[in-house]
N, C-alpha and C. Protein backbone atom coordinates (compact mmCIF):
# COMPACT_ATOMS: atom_id res chain seq x y z
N UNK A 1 197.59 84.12 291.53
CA UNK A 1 197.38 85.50 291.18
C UNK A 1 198.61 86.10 290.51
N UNK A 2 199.77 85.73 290.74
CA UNK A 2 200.96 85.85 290.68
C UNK A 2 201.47 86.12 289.29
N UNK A 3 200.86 84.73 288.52
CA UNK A 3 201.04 84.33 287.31
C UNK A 3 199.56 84.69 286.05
N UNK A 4 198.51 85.45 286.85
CA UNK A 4 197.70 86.12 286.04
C UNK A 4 198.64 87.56 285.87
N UNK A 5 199.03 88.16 287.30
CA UNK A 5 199.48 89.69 286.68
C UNK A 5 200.66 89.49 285.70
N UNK A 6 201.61 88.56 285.83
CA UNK A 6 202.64 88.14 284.96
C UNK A 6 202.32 88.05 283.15
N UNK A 7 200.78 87.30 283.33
CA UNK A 7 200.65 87.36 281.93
C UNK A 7 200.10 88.32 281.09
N UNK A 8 199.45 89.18 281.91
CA UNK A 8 198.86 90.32 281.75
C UNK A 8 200.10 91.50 281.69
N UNK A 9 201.11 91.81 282.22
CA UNK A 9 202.29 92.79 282.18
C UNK A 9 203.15 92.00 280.59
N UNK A 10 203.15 90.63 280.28
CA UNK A 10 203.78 90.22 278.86
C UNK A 10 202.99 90.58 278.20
N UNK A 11 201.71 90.85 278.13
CA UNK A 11 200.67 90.93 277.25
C UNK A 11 201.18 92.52 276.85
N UNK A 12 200.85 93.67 277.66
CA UNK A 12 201.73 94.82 278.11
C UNK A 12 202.71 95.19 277.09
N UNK A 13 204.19 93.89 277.58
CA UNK A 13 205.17 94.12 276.80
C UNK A 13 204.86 94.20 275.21
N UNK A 14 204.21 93.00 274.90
CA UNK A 14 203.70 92.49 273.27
C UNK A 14 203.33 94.26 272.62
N UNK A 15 202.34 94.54 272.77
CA UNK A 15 201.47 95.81 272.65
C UNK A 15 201.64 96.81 272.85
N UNK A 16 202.98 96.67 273.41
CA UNK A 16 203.38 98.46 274.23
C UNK A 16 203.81 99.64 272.62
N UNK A 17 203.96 98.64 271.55
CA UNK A 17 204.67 99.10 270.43
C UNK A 17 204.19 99.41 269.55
N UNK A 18 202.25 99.26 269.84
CA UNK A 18 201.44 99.15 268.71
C UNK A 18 201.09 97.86 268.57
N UNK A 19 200.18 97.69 267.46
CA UNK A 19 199.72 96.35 267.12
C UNK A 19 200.75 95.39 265.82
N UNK A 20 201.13 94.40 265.97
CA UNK A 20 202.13 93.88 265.03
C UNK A 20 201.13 92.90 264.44
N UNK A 21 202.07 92.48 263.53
CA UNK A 21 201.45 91.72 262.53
C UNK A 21 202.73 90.30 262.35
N UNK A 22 202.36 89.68 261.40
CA UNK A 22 203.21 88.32 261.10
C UNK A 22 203.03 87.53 262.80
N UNK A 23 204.43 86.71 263.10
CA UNK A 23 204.65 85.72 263.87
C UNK A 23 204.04 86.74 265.18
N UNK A 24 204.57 87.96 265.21
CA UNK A 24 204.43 88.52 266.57
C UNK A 24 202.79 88.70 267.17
N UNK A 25 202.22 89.25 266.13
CA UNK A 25 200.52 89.42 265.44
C UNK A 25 199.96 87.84 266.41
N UNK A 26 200.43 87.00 265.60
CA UNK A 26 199.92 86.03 265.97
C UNK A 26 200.20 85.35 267.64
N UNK A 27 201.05 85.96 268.10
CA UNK A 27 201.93 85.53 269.62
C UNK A 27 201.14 86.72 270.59
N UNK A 28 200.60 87.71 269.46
CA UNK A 28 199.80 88.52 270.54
C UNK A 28 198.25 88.84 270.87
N UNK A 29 197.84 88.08 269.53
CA UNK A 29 196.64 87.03 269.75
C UNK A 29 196.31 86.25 270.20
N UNK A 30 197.57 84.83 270.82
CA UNK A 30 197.22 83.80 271.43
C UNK A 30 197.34 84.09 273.05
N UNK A 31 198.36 85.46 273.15
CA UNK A 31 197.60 86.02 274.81
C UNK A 31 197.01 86.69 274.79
N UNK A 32 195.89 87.58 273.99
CA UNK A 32 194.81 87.30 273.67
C UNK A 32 193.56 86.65 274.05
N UNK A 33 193.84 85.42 273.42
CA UNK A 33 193.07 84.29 274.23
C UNK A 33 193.39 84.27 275.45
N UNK A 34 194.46 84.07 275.97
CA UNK A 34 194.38 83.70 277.38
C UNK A 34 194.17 84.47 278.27
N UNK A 35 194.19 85.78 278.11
CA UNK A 35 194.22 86.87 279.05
C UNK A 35 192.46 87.25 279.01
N UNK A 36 191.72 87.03 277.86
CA UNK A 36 189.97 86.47 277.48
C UNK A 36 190.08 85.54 278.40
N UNK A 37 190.00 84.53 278.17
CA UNK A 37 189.61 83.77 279.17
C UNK A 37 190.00 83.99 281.24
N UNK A 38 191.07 84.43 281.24
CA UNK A 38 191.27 84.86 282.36
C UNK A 38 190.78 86.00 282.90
N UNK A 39 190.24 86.89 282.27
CA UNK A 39 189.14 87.90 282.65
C UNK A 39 188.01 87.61 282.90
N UNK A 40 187.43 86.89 282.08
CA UNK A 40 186.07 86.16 282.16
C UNK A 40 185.91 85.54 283.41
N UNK A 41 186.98 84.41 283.44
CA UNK A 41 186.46 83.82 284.91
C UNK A 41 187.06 84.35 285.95
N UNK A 42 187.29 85.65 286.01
CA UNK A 42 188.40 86.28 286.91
C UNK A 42 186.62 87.01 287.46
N UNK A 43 185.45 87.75 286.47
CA UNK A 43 184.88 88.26 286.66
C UNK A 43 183.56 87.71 287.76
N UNK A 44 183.26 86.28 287.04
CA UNK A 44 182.81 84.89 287.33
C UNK A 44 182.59 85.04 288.54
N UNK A 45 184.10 84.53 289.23
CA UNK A 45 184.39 84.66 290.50
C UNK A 45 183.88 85.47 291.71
N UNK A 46 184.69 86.96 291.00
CA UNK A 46 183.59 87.93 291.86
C UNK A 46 182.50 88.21 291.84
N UNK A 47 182.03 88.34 290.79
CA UNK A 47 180.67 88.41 290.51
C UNK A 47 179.66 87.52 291.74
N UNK A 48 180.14 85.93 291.25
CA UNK A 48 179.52 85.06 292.41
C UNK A 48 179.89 85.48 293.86
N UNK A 49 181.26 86.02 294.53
CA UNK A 49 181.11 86.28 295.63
C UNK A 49 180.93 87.32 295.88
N UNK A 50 180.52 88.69 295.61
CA UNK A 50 179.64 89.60 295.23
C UNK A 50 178.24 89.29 295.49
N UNK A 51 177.90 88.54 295.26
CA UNK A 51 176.41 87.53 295.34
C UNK A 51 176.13 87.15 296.65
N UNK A 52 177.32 86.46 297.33
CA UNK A 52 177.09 86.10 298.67
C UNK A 52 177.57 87.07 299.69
N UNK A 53 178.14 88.36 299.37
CA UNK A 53 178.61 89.51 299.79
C UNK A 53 178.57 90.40 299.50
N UNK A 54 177.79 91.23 299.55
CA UNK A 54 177.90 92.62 298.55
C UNK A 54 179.41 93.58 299.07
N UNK A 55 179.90 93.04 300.49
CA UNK A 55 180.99 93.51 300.99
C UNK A 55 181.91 93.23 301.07
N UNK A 56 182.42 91.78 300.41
CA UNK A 56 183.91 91.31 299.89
C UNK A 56 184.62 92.00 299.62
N UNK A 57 184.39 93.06 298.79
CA UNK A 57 185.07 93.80 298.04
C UNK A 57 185.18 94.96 297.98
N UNK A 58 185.77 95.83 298.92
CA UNK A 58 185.18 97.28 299.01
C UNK A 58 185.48 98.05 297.17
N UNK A 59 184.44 98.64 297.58
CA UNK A 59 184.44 99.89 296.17
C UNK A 59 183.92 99.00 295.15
N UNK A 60 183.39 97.69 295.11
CA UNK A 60 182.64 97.31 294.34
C UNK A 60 181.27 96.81 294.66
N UNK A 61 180.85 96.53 293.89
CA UNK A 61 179.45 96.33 293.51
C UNK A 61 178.18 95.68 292.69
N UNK A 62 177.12 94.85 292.59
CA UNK A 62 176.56 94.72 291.80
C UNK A 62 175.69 95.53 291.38
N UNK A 63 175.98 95.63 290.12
CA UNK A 63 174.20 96.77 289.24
C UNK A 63 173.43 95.27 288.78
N UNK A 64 172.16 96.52 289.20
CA UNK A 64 171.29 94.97 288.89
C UNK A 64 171.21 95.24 286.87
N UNK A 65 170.71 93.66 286.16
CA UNK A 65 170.35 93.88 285.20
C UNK A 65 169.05 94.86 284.71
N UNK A 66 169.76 94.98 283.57
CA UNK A 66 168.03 96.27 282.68
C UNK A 66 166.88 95.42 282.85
N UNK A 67 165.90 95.83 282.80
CA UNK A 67 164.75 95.22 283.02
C UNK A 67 163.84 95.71 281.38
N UNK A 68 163.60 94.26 280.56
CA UNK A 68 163.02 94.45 279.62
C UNK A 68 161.29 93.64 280.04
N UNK A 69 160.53 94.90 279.43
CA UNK A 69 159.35 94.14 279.54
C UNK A 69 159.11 93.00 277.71
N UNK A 70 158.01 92.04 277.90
CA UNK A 70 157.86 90.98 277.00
C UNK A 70 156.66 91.05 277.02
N UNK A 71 155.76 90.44 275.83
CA UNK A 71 154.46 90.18 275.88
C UNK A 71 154.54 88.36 275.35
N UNK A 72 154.26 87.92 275.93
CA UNK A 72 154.49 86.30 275.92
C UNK A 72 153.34 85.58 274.90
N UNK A 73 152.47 85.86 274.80
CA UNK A 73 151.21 85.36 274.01
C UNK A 73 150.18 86.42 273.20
N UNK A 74 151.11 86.55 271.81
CA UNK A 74 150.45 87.18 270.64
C UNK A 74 148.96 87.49 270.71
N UNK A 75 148.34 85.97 270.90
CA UNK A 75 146.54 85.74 270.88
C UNK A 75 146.39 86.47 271.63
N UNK A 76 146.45 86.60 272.85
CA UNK A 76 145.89 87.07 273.88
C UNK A 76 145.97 88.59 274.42
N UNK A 77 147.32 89.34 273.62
CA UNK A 77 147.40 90.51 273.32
C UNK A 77 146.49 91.44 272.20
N UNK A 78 146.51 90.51 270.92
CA UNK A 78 145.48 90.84 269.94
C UNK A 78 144.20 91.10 270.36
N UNK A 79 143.59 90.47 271.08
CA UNK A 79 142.58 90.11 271.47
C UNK A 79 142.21 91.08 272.45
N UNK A 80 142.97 91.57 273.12
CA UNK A 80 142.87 93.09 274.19
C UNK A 80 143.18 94.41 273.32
N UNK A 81 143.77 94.26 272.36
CA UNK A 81 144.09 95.05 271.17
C UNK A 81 143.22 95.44 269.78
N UNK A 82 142.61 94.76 269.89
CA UNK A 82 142.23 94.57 268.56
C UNK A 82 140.76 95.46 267.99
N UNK A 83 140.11 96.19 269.83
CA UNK A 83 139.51 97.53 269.26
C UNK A 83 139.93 98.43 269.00
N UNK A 84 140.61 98.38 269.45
CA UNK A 84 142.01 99.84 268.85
C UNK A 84 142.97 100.06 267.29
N UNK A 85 143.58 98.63 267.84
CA UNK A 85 144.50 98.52 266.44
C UNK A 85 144.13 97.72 264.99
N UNK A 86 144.14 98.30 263.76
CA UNK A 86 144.31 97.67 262.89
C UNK A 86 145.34 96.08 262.79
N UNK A 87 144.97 95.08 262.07
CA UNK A 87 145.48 93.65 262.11
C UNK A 87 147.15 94.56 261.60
N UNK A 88 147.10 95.19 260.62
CA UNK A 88 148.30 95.64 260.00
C UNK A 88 149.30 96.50 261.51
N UNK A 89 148.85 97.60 261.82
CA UNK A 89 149.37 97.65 262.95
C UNK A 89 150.22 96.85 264.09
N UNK A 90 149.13 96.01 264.50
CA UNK A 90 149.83 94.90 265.18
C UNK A 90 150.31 94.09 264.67
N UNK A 91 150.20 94.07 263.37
CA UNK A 91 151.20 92.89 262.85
C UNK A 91 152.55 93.59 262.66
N UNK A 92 152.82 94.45 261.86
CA UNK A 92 154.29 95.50 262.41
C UNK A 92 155.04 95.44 263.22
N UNK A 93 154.19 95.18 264.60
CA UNK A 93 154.99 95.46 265.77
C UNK A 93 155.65 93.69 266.60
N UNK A 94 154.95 93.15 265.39
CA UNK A 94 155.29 91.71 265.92
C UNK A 94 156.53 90.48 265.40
N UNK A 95 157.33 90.89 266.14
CA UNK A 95 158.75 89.64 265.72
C UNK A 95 158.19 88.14 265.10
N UNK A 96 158.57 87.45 263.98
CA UNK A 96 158.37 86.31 263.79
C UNK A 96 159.62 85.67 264.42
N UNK A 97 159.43 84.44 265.25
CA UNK A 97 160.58 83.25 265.52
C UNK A 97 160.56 82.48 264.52
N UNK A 98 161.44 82.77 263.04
CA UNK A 98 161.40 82.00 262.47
C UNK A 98 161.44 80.60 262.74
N UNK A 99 162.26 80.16 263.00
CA UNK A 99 162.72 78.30 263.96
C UNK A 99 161.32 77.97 263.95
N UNK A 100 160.46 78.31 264.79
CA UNK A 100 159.14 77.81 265.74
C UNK A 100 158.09 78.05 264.47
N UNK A 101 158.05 79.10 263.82
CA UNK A 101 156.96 79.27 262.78
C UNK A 101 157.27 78.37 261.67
N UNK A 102 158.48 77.95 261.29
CA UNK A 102 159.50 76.92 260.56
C UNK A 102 158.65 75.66 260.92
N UNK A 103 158.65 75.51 262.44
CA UNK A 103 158.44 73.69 262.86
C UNK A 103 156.85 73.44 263.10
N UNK A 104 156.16 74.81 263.10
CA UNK A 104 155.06 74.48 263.27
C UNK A 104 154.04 74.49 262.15
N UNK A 105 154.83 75.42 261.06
CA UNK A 105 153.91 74.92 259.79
C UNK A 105 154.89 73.69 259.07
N UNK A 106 155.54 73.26 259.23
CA UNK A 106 156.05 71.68 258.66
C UNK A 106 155.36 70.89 259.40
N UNK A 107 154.88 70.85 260.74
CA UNK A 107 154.20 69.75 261.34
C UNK A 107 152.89 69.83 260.56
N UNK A 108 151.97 70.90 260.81
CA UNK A 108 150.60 71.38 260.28
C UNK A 108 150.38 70.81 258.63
N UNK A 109 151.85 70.77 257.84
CA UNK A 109 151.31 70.37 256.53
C UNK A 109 152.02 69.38 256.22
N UNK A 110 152.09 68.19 257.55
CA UNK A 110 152.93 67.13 257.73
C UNK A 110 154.35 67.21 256.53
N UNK A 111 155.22 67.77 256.66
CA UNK A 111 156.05 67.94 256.46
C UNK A 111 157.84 67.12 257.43
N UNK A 112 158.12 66.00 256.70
CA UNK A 112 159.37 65.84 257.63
C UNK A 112 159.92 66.91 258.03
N UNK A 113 160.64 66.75 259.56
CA UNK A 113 162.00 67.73 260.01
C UNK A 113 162.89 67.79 259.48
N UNK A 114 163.43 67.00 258.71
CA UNK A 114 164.68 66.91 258.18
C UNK A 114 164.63 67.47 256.60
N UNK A 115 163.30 67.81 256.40
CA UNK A 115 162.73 68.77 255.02
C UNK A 115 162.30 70.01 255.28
N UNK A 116 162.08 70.43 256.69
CA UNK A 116 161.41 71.80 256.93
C UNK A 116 162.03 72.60 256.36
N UNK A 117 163.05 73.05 256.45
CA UNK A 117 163.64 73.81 256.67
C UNK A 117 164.50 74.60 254.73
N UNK A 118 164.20 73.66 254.45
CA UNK A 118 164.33 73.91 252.78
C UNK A 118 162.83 74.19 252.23
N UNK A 119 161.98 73.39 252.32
CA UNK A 119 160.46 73.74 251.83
C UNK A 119 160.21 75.03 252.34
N UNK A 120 160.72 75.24 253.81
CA UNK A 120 159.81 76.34 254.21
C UNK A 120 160.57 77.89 253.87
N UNK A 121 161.73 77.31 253.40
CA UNK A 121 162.25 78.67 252.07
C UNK A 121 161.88 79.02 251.03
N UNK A 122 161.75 77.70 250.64
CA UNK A 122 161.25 77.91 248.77
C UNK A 122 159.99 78.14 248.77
N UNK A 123 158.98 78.00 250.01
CA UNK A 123 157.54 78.07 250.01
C UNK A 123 157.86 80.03 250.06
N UNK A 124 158.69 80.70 251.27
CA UNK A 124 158.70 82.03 251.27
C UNK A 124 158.92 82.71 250.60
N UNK A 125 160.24 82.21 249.94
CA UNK A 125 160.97 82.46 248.63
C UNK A 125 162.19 83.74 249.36
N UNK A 126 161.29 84.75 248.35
CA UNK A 126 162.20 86.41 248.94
C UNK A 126 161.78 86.83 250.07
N UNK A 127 160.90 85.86 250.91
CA UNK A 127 160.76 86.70 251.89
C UNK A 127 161.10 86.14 253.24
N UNK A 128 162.18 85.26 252.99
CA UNK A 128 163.43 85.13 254.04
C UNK A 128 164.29 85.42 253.82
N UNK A 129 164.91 86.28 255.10
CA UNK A 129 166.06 86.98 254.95
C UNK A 129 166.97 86.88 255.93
N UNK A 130 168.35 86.11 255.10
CA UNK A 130 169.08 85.56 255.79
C UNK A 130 170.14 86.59 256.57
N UNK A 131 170.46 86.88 257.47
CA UNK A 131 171.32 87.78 258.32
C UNK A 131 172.60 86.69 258.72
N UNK A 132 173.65 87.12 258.07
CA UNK A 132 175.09 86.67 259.01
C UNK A 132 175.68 87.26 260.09
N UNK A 133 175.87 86.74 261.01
CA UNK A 133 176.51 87.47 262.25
C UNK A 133 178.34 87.86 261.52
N UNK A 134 178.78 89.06 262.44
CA UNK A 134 180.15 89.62 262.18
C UNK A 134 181.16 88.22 262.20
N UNK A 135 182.40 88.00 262.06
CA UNK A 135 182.78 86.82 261.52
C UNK A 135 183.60 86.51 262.87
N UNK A 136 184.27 85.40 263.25
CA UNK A 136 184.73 85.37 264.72
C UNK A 136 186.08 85.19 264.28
N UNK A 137 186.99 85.69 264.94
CA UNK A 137 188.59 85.83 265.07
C UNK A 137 188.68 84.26 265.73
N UNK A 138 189.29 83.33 264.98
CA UNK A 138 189.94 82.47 265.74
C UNK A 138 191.37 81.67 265.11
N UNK A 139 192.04 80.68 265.51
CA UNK A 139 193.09 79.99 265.51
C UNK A 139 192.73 78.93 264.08
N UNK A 140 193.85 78.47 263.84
CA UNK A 140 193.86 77.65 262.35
C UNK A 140 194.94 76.93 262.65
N UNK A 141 194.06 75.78 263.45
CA UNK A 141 194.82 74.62 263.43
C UNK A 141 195.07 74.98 265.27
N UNK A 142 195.95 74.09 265.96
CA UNK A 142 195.55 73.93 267.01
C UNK A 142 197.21 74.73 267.79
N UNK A 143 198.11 74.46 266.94
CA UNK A 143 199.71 75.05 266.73
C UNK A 143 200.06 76.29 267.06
N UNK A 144 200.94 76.87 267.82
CA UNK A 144 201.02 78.14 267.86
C UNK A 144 201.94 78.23 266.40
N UNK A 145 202.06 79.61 265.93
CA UNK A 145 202.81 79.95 264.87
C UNK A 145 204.43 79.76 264.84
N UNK A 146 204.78 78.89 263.61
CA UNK A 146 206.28 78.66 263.83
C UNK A 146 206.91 79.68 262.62
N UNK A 147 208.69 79.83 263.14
CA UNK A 147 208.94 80.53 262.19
C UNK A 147 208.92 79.76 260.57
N UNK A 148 208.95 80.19 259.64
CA UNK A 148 209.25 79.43 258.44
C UNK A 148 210.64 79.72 257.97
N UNK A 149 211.78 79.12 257.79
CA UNK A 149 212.81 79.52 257.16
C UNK A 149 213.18 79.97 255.64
């Protein structure tokens, strides 16, 4: 425990000055990482004995998770739906899994796996749309940063 608050009070020192940049930037990114990872399974921990105690720990607590409802089978919703709603309607309200709609019309028009996935673009054309996730902060190369003279 000793040597978590230790790295967490250098972390402290690093940052107390603002955010730096160059060698320091980079020395206060790689605790950073470590002080990430030491939260995480710092949380882990309690969390799990929290689980087997709700009283380990005074003044803490578990909240339970949000509770999302799902409708699991399209057909069978339509089908309870479908005096009510227009096909267009319910089709609106319905997520495609690309992946699964991907593997199941490449099987259907015997299509290799190792071709799905290009055919079943050029078959859509414009009407896949590719989304990139935000970009991830990481390390280059495995080295902490040296000075350069």
């Amino acid at each position: 425990m000793n040597s978590a608050l230790q790295l967490l009070s250098e972390f402290e020192v690093l940052a107390a000055d603002g955010f730096p940049l160059g060698e320091q930037g980079a020395e206060v990114l790689d605790h950073i990482e470590r002080v990430s990872k030491l939260v995480e399974e710092t949380k882990a921990f309690y969390k799990a004995q929290l689980a087997r105690d709700l009283h380990c720990v005074p003044g803490w607590t578990l909240k339970p998770g949000a509770v999302r409802r799902s409708l699991g089978d399209p057909q069978r919703v339509w089908e309870k739906l479908q005096d009510v709603l227009t096909t267009t309607q319910f089709l609106c309200c319905t997520k495609l899994e690309v992946g699964k709609l991907q593997d199941i019309w490449a099987q259907v028009s015997g299509i290799p796996g190792s071709r799905a996935k290009e055919l079943f673009n050029k078959e859509l054309g414009d009407l896949v749309i590719e989304l990139q996730s935000a970009p991830s902060l990481v390390r280059v190369g495995t080295k902490k940063v040296q000075k350069i003279s």
